[in-house]
N, C-alpha and C. Protein backbone atom coordinates (compact mmCIF):
# COMPACT_ATOMS: atom_id res chain seq x y z
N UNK A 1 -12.06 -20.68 -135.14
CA UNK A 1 -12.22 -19.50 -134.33
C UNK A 1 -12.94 -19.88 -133.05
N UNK A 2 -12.54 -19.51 -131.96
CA UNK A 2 -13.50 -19.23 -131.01
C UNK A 2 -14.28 -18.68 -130.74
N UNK A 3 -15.01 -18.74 -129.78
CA UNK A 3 -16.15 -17.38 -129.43
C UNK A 3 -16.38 -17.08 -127.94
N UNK A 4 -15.98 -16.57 -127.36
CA UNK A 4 -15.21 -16.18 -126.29
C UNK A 4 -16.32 -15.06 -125.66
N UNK A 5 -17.40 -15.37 -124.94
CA UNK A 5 -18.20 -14.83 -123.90
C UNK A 5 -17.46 -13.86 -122.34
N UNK A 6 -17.65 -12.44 -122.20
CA UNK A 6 -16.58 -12.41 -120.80
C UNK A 6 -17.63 -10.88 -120.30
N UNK A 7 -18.50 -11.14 -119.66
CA UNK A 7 -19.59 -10.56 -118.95
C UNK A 7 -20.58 -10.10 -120.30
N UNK A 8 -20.86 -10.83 -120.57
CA UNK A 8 -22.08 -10.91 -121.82
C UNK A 8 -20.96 -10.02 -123.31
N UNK A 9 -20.01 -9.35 -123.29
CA UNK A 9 -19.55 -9.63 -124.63
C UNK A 9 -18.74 -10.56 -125.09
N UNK A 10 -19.19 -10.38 -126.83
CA UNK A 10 -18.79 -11.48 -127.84
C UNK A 10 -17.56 -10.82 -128.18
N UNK A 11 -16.23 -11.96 -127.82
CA UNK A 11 -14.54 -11.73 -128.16
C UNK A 11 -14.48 -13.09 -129.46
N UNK A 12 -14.17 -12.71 -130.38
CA UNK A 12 -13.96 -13.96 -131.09
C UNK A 12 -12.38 -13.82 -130.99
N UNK A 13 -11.99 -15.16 -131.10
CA UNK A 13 -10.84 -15.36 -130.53
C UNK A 13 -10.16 -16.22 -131.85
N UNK A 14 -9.19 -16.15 -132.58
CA UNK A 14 -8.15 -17.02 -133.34
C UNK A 14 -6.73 -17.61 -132.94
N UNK A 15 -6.79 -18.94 -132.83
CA UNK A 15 -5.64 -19.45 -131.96
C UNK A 15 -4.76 -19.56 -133.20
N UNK A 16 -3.55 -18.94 -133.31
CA UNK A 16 -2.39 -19.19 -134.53
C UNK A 16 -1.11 -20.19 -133.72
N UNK A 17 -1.36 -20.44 -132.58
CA UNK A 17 0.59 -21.11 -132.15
C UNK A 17 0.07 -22.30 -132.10
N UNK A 18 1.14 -23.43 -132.23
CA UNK A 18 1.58 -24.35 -132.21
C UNK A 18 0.42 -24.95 -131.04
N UNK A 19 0.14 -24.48 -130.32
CA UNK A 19 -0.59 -25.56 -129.01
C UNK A 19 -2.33 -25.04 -129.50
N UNK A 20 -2.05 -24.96 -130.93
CA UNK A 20 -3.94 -24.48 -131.25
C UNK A 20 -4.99 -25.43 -130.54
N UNK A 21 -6.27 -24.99 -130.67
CA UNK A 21 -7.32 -26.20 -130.67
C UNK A 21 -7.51 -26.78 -132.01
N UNK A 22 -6.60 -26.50 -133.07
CA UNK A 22 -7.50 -27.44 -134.36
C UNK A 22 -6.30 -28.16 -134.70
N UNK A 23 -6.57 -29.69 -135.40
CA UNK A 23 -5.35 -30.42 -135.97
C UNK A 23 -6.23 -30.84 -136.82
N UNK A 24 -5.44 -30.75 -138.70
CA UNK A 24 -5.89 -31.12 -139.14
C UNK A 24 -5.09 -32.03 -140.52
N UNK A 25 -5.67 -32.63 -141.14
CA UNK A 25 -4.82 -33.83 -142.06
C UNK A 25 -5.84 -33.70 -143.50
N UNK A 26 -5.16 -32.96 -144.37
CA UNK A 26 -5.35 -31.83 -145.52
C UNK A 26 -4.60 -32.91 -146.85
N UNK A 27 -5.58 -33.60 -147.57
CA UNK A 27 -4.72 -34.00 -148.89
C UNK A 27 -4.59 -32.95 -149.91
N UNK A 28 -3.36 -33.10 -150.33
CA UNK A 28 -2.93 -32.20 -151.63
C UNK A 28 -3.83 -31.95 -152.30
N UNK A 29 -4.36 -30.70 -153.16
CA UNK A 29 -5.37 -31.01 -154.47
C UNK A 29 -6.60 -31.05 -154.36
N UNK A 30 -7.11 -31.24 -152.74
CA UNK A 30 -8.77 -31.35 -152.74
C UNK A 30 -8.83 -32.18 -152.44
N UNK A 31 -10.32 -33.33 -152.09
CA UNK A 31 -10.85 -34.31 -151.93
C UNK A 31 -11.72 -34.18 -150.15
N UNK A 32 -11.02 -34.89 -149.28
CA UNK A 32 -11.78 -34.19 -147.87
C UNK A 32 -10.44 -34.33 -146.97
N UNK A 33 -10.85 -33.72 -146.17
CA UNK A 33 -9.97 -33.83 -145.06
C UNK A 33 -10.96 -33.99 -143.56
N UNK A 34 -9.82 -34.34 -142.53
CA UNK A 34 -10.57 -34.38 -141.22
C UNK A 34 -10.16 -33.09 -140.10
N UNK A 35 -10.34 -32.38 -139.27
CA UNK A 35 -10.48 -31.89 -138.41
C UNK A 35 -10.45 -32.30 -136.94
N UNK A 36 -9.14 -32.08 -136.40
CA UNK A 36 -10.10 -32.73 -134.82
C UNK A 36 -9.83 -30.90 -134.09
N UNK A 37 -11.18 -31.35 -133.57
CA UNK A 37 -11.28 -29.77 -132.63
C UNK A 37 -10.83 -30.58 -130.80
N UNK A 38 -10.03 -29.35 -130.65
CA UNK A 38 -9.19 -30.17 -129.52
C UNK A 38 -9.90 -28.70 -128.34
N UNK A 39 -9.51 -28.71 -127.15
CA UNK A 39 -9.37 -27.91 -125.85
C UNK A 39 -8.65 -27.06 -125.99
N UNK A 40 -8.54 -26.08 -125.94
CA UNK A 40 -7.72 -24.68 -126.30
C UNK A 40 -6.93 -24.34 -124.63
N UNK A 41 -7.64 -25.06 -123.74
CA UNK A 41 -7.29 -24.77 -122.40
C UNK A 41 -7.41 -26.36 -121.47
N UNK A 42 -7.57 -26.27 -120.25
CA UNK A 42 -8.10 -27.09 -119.62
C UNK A 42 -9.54 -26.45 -119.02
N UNK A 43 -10.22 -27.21 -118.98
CA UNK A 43 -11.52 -26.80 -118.87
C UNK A 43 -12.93 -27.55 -118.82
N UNK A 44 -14.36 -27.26 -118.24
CA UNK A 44 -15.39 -28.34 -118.07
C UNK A 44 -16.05 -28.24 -119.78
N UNK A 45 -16.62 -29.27 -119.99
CA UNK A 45 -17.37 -29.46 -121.19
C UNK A 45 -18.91 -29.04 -120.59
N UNK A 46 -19.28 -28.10 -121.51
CA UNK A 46 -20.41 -27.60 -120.56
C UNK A 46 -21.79 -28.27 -121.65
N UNK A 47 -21.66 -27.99 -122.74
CA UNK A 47 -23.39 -28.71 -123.62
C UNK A 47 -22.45 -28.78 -124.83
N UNK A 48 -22.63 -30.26 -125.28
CA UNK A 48 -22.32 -31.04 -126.75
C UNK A 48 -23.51 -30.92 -127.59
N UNK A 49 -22.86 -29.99 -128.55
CA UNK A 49 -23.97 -29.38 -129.81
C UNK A 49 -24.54 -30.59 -130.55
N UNK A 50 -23.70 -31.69 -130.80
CA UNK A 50 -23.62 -32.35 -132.19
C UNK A 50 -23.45 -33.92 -131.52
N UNK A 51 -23.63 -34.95 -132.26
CA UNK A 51 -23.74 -36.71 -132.30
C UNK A 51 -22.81 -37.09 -133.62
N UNK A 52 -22.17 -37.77 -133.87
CA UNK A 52 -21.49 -38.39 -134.67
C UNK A 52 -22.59 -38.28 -135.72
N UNK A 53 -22.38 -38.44 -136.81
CA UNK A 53 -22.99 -38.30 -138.39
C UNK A 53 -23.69 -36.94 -138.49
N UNK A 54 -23.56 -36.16 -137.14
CA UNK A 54 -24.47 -35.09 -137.79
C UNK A 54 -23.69 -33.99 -138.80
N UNK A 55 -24.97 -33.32 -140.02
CA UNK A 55 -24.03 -32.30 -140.78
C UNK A 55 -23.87 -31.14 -139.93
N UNK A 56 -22.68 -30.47 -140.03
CA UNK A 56 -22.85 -29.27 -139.58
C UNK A 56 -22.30 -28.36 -140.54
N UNK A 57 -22.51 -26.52 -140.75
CA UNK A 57 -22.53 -26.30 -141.65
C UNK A 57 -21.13 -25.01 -140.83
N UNK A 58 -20.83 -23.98 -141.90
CA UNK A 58 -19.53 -23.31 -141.04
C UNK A 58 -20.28 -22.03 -140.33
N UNK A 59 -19.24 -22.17 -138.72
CA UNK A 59 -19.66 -21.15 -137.74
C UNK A 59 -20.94 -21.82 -137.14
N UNK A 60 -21.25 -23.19 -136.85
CA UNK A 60 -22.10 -23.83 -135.85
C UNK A 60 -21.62 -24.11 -135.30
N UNK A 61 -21.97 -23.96 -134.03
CA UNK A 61 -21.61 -24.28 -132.77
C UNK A 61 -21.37 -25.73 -132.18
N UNK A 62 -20.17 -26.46 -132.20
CA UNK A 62 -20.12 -27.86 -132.03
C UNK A 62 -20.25 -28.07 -130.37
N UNK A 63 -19.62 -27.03 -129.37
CA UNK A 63 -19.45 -27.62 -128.31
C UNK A 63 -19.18 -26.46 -127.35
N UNK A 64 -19.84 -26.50 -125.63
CA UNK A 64 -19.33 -24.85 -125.12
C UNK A 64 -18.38 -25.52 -123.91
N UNK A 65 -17.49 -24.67 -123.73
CA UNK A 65 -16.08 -25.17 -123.21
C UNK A 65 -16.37 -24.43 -122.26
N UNK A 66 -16.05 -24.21 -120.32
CA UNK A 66 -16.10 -23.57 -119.83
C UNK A 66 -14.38 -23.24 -119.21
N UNK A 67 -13.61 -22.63 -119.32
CA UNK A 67 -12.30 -22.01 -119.03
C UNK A 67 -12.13 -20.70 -118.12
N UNK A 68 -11.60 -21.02 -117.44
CA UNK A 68 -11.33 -19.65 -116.39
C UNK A 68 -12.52 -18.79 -116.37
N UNK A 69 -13.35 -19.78 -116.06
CA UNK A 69 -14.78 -18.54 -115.45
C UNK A 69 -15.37 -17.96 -116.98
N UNK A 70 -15.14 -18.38 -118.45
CA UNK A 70 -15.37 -18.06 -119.49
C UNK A 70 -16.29 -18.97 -120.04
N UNK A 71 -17.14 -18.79 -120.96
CA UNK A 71 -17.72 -20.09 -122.27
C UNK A 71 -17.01 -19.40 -123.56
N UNK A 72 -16.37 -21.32 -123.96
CA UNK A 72 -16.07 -20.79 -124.75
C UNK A 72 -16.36 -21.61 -125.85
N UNK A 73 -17.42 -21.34 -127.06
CA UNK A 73 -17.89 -21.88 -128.36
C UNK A 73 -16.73 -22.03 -129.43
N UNK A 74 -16.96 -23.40 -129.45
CA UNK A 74 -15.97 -24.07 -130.33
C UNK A 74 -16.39 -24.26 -131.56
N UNK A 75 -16.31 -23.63 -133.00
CA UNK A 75 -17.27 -23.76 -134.20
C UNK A 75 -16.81 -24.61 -135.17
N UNK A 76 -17.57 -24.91 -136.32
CA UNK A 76 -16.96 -25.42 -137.25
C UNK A 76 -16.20 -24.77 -138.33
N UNK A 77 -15.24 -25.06 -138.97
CA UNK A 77 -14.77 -24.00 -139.74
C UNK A 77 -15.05 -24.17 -141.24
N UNK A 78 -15.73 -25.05 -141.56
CA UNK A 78 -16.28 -25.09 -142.87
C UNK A 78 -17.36 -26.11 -142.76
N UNK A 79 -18.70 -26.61 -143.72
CA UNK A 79 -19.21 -27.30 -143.75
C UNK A 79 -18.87 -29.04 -143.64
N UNK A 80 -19.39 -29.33 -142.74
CA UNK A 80 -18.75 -31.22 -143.12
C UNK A 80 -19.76 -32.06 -141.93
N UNK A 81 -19.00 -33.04 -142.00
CA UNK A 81 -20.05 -33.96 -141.12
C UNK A 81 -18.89 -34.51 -139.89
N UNK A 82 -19.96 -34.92 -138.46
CA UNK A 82 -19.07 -35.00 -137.29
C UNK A 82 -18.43 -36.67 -137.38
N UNK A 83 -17.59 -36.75 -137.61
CA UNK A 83 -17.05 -38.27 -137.33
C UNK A 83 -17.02 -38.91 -136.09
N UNK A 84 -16.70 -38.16 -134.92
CA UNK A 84 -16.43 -38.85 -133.53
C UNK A 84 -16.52 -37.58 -132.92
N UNK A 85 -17.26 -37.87 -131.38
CA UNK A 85 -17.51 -36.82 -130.16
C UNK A 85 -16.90 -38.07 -129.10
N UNK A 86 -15.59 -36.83 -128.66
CA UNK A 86 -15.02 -38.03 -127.80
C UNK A 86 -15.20 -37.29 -126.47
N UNK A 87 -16.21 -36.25 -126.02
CA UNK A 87 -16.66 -36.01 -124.57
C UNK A 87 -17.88 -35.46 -124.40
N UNK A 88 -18.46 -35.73 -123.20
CA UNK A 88 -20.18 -35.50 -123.05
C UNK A 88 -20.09 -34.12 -121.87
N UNK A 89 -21.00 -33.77 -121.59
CA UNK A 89 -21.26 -32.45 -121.15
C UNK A 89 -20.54 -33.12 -119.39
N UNK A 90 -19.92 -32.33 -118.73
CA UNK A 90 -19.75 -32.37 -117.64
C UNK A 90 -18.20 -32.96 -117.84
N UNK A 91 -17.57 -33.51 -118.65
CA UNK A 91 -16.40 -34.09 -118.24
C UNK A 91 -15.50 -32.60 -118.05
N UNK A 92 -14.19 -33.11 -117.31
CA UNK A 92 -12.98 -32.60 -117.27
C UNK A 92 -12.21 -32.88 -118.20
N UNK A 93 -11.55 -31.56 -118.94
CA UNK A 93 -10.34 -31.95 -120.39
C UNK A 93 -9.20 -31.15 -119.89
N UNK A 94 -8.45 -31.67 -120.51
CA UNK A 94 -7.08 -31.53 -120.62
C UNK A 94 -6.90 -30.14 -121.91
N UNK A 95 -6.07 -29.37 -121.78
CA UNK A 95 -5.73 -28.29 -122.81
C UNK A 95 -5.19 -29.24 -123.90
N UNK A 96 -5.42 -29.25 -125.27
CA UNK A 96 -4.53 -30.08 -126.36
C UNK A 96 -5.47 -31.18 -126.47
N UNK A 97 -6.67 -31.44 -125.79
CA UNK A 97 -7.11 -32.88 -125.46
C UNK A 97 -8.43 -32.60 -126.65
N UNK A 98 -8.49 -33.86 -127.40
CA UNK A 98 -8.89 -33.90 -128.67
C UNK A 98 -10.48 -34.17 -128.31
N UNK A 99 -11.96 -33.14 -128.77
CA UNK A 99 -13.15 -33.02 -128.28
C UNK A 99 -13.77 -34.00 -129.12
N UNK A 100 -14.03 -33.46 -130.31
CA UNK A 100 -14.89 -33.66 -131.86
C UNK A 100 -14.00 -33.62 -132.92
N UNK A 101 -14.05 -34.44 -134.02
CA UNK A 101 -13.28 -35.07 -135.18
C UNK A 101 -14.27 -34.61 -135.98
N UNK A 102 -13.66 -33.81 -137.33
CA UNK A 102 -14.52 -33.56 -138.08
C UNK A 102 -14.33 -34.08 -139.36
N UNK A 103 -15.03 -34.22 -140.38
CA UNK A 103 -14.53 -34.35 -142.22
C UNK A 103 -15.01 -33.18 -142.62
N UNK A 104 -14.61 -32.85 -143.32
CA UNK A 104 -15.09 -32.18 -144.43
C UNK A 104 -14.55 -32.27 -146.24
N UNK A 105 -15.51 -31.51 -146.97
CA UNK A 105 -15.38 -31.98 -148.18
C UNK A 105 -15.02 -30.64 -148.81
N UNK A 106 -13.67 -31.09 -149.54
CA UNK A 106 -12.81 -29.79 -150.51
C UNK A 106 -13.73 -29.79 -151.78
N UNK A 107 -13.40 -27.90 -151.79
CA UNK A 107 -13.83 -28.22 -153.62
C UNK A 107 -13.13 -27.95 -154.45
């Protein structure tokens, strides 16, 4: 889910098409899977929540995206730990362009 700021109200936002911000690689049956949280738009990376190994738990805030004059909070969607942060505050991204890699653990 997003969280979508637009003159101080909260829009939470759910991307369902094909060009989402989440890709993810889900084994049959349980065990863990990974997460990569991608750019929902093109847009500045405004403050990186999280460092590689950190836990994060679901609905924390990994990263704030700035898009068409918007912030937009990128969360976790279940508990797990960060594998890879592949941009720091200030870069330029690409829409589709892959932020933070996540794991998490099935039960």
């Amino acid at each position: 889910m997003l969280e979508v700021y637009v003159d101080g109200i909260h829009i939470p936002v759910h991307v369902r098409n094909g060009r989402g911000r989440r890709g993810a690689d889900s084994p049959a049956g349980g065990g863990s899977s990974r997460e990569r949280i991608v750019a929902p738009m093109p847009g500045k990376v405004i403050r990186v929540m999280v460092e590689a190994g950190d836990r994060v738990e679901r609905g924390d805030t990994i990263l704030i995206l700035e898009a068409m004059k918007m912030e937009n909070r990128l969360t976790a969607d279940a508990a797990g730990t960060v594998d890879a942060v592949k941009v720091v505050a200030g870069d330029l991204v690409d829409g589709g362009q892959v932020l933070v890699i996540l794991s998490y653990e099935s039960e």
